[in-house]
C-alpha atoms as a PDB file:
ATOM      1  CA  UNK A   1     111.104 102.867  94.987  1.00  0.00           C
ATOM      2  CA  UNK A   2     112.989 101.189  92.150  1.00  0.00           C
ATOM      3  CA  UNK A   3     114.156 104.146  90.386  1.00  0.00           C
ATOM      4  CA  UNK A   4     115.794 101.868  87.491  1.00  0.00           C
ATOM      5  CA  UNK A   5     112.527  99.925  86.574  1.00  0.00           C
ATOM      6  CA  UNK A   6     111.282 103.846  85.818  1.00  0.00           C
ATOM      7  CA  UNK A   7     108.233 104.020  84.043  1.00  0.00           C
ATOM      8  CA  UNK A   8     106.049 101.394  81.416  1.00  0.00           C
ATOM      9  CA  UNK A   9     105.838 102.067  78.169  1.00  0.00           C
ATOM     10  CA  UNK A  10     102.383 102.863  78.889  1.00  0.00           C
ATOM     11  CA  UNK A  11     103.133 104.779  81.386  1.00  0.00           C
ATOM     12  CA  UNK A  12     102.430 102.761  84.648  1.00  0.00           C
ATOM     13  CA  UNK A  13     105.501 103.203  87.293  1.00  0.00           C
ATOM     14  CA  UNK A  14     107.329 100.107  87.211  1.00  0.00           C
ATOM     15  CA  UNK A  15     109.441 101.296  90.030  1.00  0.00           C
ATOM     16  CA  UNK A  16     106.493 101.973  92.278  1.00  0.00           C
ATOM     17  CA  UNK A  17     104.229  98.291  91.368  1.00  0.00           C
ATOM     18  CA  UNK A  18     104.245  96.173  94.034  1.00  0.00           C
ATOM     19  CA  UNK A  19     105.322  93.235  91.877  1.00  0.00           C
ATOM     20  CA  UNK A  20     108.613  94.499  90.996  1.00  0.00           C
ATOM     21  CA  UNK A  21     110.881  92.258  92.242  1.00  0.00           C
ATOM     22  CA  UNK A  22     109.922  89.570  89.839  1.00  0.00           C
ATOM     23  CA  UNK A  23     109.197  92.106  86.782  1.00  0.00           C
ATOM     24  CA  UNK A  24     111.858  94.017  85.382  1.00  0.00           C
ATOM     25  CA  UNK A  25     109.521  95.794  82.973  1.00  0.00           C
ATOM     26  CA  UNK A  26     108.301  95.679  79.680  1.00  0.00           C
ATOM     27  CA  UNK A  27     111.019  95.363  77.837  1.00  0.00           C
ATOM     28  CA  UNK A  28     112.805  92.440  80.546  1.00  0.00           C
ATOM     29  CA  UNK A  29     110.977  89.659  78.940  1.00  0.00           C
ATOM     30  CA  UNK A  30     109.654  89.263  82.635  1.00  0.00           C
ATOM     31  CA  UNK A  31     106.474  91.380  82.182  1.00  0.00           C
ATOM     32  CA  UNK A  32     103.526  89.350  83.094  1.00  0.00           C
ATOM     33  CA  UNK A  33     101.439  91.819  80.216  1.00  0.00           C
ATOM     34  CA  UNK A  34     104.459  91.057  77.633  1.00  0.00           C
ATOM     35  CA  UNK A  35     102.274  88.856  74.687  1.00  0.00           C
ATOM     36  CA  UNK A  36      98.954  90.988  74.988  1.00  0.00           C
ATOM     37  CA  UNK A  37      99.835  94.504  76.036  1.00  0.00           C
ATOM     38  CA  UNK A  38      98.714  96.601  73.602  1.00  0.00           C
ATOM     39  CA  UNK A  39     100.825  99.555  74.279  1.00  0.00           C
ATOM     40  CA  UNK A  40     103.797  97.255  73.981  1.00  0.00           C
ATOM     41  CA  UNK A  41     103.225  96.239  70.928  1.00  0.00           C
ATOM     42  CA  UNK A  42     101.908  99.637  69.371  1.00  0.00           C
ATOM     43  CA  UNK A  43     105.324 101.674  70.412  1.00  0.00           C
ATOM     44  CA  UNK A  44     107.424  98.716  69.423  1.00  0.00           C
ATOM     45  CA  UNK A  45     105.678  98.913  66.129  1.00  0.00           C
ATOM     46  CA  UNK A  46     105.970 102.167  66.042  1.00  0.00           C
ATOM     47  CA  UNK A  47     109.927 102.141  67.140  1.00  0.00           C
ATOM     48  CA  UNK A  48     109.487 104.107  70.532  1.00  0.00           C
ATOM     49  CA  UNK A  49     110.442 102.908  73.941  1.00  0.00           C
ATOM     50  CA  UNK A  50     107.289 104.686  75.258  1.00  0.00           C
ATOM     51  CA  UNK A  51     103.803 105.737  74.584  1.00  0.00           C
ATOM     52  CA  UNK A  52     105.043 109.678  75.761  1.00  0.00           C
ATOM     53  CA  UNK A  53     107.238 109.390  73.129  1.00  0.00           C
ATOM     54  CA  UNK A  54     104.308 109.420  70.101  1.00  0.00           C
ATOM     55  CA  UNK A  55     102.820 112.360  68.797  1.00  0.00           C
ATOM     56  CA  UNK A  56      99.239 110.741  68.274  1.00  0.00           C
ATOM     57  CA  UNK A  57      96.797 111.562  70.612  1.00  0.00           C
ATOM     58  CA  UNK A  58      96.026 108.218  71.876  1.00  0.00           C
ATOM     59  CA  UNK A  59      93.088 106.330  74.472  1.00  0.00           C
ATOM     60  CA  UNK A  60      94.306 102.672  73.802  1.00  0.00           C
ATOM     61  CA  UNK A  61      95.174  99.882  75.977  1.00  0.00           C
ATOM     62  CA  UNK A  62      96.492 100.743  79.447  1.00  0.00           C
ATOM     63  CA  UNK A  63      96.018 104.663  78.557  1.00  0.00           C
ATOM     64  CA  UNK A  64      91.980 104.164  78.945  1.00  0.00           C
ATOM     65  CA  UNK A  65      92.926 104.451  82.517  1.00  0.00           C
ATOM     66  CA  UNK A  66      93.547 107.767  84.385  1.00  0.00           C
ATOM     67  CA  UNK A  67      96.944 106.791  86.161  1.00  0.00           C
ATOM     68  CA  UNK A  68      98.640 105.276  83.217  1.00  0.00           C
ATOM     69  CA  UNK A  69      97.129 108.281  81.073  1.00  0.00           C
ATOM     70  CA  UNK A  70      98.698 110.588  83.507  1.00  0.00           C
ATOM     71  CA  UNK A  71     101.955 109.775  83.840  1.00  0.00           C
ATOM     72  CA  UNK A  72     101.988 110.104  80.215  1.00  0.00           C
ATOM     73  CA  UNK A  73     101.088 113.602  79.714  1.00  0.00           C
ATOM     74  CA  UNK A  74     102.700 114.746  82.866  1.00  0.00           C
ATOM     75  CA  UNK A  75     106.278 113.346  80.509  1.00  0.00           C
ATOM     76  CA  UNK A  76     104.919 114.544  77.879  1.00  0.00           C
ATOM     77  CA  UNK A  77     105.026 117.722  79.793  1.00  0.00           C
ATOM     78  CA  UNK A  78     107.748 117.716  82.101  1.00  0.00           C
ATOM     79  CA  UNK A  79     109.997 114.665  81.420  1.00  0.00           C
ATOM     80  CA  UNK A  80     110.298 111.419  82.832  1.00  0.00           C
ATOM     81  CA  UNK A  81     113.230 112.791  85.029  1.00  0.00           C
ATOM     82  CA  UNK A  82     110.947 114.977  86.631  1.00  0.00           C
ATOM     83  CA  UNK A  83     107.929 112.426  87.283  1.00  0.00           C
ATOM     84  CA  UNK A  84     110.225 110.370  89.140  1.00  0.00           C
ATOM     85  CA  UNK A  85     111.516 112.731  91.642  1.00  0.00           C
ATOM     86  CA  UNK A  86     107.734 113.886  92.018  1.00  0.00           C
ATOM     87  CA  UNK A  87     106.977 109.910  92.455  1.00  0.00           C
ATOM     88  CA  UNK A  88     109.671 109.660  94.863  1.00  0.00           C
ATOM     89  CA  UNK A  89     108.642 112.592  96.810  1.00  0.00           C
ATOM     90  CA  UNK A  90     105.230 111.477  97.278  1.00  0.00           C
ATOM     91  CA  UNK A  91     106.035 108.394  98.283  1.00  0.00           C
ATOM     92  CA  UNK A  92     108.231 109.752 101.107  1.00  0.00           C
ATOM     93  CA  UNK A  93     105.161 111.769 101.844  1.00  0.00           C
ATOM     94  CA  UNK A  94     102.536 108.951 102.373  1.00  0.00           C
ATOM     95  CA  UNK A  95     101.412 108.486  98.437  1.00  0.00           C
ATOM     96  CA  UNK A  96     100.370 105.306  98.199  1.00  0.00           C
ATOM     97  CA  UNK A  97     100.529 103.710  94.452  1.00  0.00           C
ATOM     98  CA  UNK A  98      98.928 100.806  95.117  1.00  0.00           C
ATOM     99  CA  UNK A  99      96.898 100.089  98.163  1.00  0.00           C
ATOM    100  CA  UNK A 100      95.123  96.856  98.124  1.00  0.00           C
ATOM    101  CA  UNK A 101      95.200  95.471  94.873  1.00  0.00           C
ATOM    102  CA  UNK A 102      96.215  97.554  91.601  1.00  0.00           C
ATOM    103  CA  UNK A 103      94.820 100.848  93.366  1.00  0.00           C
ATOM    104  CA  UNK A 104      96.020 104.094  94.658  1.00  0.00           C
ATOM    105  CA  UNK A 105      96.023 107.484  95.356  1.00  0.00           C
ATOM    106  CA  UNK A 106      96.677 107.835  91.932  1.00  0.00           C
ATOM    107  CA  UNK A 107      93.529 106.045  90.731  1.00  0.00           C
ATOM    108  CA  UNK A 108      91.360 108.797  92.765  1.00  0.00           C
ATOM    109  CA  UNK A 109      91.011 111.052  90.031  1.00  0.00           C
ATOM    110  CA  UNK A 110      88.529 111.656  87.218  1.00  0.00           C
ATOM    111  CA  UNK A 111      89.832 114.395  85.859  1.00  0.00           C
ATOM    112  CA  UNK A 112      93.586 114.263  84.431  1.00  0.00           C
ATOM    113  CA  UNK A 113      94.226 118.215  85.097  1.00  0.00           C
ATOM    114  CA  UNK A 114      93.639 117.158  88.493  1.00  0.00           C
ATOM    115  CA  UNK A 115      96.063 114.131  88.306  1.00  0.00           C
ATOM    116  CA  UNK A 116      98.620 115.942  86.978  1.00  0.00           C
ATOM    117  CA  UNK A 117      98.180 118.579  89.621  1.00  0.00           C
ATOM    118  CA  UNK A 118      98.621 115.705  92.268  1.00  0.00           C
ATOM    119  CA  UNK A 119     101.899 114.366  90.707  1.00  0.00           C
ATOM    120  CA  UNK A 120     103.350 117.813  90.961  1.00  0.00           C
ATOM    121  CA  UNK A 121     102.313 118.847  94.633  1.00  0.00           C
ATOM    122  CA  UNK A 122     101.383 115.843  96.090  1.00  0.00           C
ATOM    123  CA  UNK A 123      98.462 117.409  97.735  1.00  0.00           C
ATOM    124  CA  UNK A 124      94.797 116.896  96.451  1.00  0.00           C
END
């Protein structure tokens, strides 16, 4: 784990992907998602370094998935601080962020009660 990538503006774990040591996140210039992200541009619009920052309830761009979606609400919750030991744990533990691909454990979910629960105890 890169601890110092932490976590997208979206909300994605930057210092969990598996193509961190060529990205040094969204705000690095290096971001492969920098000129179409939509959650990029919205919270640099908006003046916030992250989507858990913004008090709209929001579905857009990378938060129409359940991973990215989240990580946002567990910060938005318990602080970024606090996902990233839990992220760290878990990966100690066998938590796998991405398996083959862009998938995970994380991805496994439908519900994000559920997700949340996961990030906390690392047990589904």
């Amino acid at each position: 784990m890169k601890r110092e990538l932490g976590i997208a503006r979206c909300g994605l774990a930057c210092c969990l992907c598996s193509e961190n040591d060529h990205c040094g996140g969204c705000n690095s210039g290096d971001c492969p998602g920098t000129g179409f992200c939509e959650n990029r541009s919205c919270s640099m619009d908006k003046g916030i370094g992250h989507c858990y920052e913004c008090n709209e309830e929001c579905k857009k761009g990378m938060l129409t998935k359940i991973k990215p979606y989240g990580f946002t609400m567990y910060i938005k919750r318990y602080g970024e601080p606090n996902l990233l030991d839990c992220l760290e744990r878990n990966e100690k533990a066998g938590v796998v962020y991405h398996r083959e691909g862009i998938v995970g454990d994380y991805d496994d979910f439908n519900d994000v009660e559920e997700l949340i629960d996961f990030i906390r105890t690392g047990k589904k």
